[in-house]
Protein backbone atom coordinates (compact mmCIF):
# COMPACT_ATOMS: atom_id res chain seq x y z
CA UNK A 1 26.11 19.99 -29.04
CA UNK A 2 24.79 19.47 -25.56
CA UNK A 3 25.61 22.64 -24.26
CA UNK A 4 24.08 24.34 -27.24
CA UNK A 5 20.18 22.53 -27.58
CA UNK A 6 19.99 23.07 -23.60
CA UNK A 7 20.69 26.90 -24.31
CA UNK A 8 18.28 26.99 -27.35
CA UNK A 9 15.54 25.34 -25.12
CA UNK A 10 16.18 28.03 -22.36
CA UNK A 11 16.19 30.58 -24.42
CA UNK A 12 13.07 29.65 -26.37
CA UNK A 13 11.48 29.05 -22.63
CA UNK A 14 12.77 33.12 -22.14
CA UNK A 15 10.98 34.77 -25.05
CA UNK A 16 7.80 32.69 -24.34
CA UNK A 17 8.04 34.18 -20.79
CA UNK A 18 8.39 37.75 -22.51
CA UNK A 19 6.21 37.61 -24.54
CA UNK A 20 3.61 36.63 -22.02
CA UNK A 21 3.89 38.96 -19.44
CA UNK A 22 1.19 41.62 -20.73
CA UNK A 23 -1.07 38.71 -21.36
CA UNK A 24 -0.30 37.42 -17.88
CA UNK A 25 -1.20 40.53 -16.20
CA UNK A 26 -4.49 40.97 -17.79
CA UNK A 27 -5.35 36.81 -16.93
CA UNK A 28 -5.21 34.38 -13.99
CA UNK A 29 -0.89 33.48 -12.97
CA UNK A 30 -0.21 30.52 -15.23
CA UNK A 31 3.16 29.85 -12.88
CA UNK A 32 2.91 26.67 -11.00
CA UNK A 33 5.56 24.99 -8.60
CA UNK A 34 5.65 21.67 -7.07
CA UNK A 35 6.98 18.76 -6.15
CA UNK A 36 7.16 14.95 -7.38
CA UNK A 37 7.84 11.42 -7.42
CA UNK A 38 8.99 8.77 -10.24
CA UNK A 39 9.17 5.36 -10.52
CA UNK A 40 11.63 4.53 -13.11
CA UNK A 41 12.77 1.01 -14.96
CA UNK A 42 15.11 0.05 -17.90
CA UNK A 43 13.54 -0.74 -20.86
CA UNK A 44 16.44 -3.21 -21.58
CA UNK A 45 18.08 -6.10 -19.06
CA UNK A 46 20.95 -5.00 -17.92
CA UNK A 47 23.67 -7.65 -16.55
CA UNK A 48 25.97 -5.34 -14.91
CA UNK A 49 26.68 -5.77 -10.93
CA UNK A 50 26.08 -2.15 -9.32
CA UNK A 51 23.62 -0.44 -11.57
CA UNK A 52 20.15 0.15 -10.64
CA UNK A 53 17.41 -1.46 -12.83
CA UNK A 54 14.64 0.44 -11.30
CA UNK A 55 13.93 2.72 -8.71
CA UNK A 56 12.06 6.14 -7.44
CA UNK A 57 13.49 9.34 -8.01
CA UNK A 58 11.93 12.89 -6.74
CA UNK A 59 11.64 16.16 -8.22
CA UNK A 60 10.84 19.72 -8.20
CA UNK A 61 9.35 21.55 -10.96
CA UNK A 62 8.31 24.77 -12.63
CA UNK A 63 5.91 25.52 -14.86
CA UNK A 64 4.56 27.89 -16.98
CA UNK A 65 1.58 27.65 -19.33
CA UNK A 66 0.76 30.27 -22.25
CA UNK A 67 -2.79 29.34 -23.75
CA UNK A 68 -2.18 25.83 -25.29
CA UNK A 69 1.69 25.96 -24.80
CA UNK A 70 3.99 25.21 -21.83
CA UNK A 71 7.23 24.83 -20.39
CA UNK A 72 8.36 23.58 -17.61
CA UNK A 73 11.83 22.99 -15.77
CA UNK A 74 12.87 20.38 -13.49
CA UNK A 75 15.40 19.34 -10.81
CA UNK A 76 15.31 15.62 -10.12
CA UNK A 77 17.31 13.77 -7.78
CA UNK A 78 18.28 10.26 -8.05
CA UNK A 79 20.46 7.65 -5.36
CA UNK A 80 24.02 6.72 -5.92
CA UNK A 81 23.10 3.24 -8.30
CA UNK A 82 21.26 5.07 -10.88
CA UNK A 83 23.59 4.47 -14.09
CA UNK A 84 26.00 2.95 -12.18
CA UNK A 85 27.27 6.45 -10.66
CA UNK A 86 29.03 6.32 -7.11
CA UNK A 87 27.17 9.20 -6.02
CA UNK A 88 23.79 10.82 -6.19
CA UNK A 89 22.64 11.73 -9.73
CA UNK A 90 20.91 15.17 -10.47
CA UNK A 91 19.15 16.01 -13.73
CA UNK A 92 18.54 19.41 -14.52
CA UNK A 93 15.72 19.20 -17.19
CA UNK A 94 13.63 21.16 -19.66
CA UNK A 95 10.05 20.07 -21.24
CA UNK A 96 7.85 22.17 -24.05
CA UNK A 97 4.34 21.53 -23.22
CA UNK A 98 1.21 20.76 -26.16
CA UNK A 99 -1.96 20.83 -23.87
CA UNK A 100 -3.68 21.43 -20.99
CA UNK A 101 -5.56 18.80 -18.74
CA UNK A 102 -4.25 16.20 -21.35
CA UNK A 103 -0.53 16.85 -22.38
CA UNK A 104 2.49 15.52 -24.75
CA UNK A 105 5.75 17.23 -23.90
CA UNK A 106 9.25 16.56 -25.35
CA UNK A 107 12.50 17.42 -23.40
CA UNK A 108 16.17 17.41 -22.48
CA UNK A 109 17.87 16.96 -20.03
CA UNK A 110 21.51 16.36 -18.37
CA UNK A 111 23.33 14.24 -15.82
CA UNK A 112 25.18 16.44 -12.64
CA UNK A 113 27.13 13.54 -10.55
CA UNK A 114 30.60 13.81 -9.13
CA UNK A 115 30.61 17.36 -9.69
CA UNK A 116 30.55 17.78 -13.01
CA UNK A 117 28.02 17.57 -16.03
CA UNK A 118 27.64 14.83 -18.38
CA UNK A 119 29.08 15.10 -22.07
CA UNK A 120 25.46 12.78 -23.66
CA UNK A 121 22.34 14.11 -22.48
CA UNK A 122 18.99 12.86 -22.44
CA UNK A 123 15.57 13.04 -24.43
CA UNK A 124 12.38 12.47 -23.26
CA UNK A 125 8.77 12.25 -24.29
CA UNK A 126 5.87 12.55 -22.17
CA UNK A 127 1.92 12.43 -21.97
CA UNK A 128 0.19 13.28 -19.08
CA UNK A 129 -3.48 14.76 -17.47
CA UNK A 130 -2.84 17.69 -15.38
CA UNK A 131 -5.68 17.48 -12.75
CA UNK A 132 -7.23 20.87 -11.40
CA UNK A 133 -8.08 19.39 -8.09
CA UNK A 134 -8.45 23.12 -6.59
CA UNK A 135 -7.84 26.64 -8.21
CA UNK A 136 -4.67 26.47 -6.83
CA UNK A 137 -3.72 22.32 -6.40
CA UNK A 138 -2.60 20.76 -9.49
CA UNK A 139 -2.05 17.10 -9.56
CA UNK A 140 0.23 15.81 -12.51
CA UNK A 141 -0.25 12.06 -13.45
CA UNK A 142 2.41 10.81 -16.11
CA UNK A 143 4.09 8.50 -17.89
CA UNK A 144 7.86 9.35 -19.74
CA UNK A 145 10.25 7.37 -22.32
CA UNK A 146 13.74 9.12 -22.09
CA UNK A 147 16.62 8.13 -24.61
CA UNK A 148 19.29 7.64 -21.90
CA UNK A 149 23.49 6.87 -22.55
CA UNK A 150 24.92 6.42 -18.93
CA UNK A 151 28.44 5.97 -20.21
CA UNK A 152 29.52 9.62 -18.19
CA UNK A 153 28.06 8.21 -15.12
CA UNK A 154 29.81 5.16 -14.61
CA UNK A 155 33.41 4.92 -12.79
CA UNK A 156 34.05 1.87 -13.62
CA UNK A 157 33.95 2.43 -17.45
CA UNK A 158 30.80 -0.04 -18.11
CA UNK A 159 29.31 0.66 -21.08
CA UNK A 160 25.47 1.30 -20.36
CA UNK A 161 22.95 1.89 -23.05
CA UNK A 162 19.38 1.92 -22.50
CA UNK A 163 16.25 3.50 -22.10
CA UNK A 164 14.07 4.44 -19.38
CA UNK A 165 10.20 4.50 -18.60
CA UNK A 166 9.06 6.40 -15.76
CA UNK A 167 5.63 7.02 -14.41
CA UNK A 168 5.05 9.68 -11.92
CA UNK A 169 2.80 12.15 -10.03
CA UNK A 170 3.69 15.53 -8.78
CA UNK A 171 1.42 17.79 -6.90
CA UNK A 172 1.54 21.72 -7.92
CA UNK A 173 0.26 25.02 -6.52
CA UNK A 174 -0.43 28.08 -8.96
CA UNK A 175 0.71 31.29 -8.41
């Protein structure tokens, strides 16, 4: 089920790229790539010894915006502590984008820890204003709420089930 809605969101994000490139040429790039900071918190209290309750994770992004419509993918990188893992957390990530300078995007994501991928992924919302400081400088204010299981992450077998709010600002350049 996992594997399958992170395919369907690539491959929507891959005929949305096709089907954009003649428009791209005759317009401005739309592509954008940049980097980022979150501060993230449980929604929940959580009274297990060596999990995280809070904390800053960083990111790199891609993003792509047809007319009104957007997607973007992200790489984020969180410290060993983050659901309880014993190692550093990665979360390979996917958003459709509704907007421009004010946005709502919905996503999914995954958990990469330990070397392998997590069986429960994750769903987020997000809003956002997308800043044209420059032609080419972007700067992305945001706030996220992500459905999150960390059950895969933990060692220990701790059951962990909460949600997250994160609010973050990346910086982008357009290309």
């Amino acid at each position: 089920m996992k594997r399958n809605g992170i395919a369907l969101l690539f491959a929507s994000a891959g005929l949305l790229w096709m089907a954009s490139t003649g428009r791209a040429q005759e317009q401005e790039s739309n592509n954008q790539l940049g980097v980022g900071v979150h501060y993230w918190t449980t929604v929940k209290n959580i009274d297990v010894n060596d999990i995280d309750k809070n904390g800053f994770s960083y990111l790199a992004m891609y993003q792509y915006h047809y007319g009104w419509v957007g997607i973007e993918a992200d790489l984020e990188w969180f410290q060993k502590g983050f659901g309880g893992a014993n190692q550093d957390v990665y979360q390979p990530q996917a958003y459709l984008i509704l907007g421009k300078v004010i946005y709502a995007a919905a996503g999914i994501g995954g958990y990469y820890s330990d070397g392998k991928l997590a069986d429960n992924p994750f769903y987020a919302f997000r809003v956002g204003l997308d800043i044209p400081l420059l032609p080419i400088l972007h700067l992305d204010i945001n706030a996220n709420y992500r459905f999150e299981n960390w059950d895969d992450l933990s060692t220990e077998g701790k059951s962990v089930d909460t949600d997250t709010v994160t609010l973050g600002a990346a910086a982008r350049l357009a290309f």
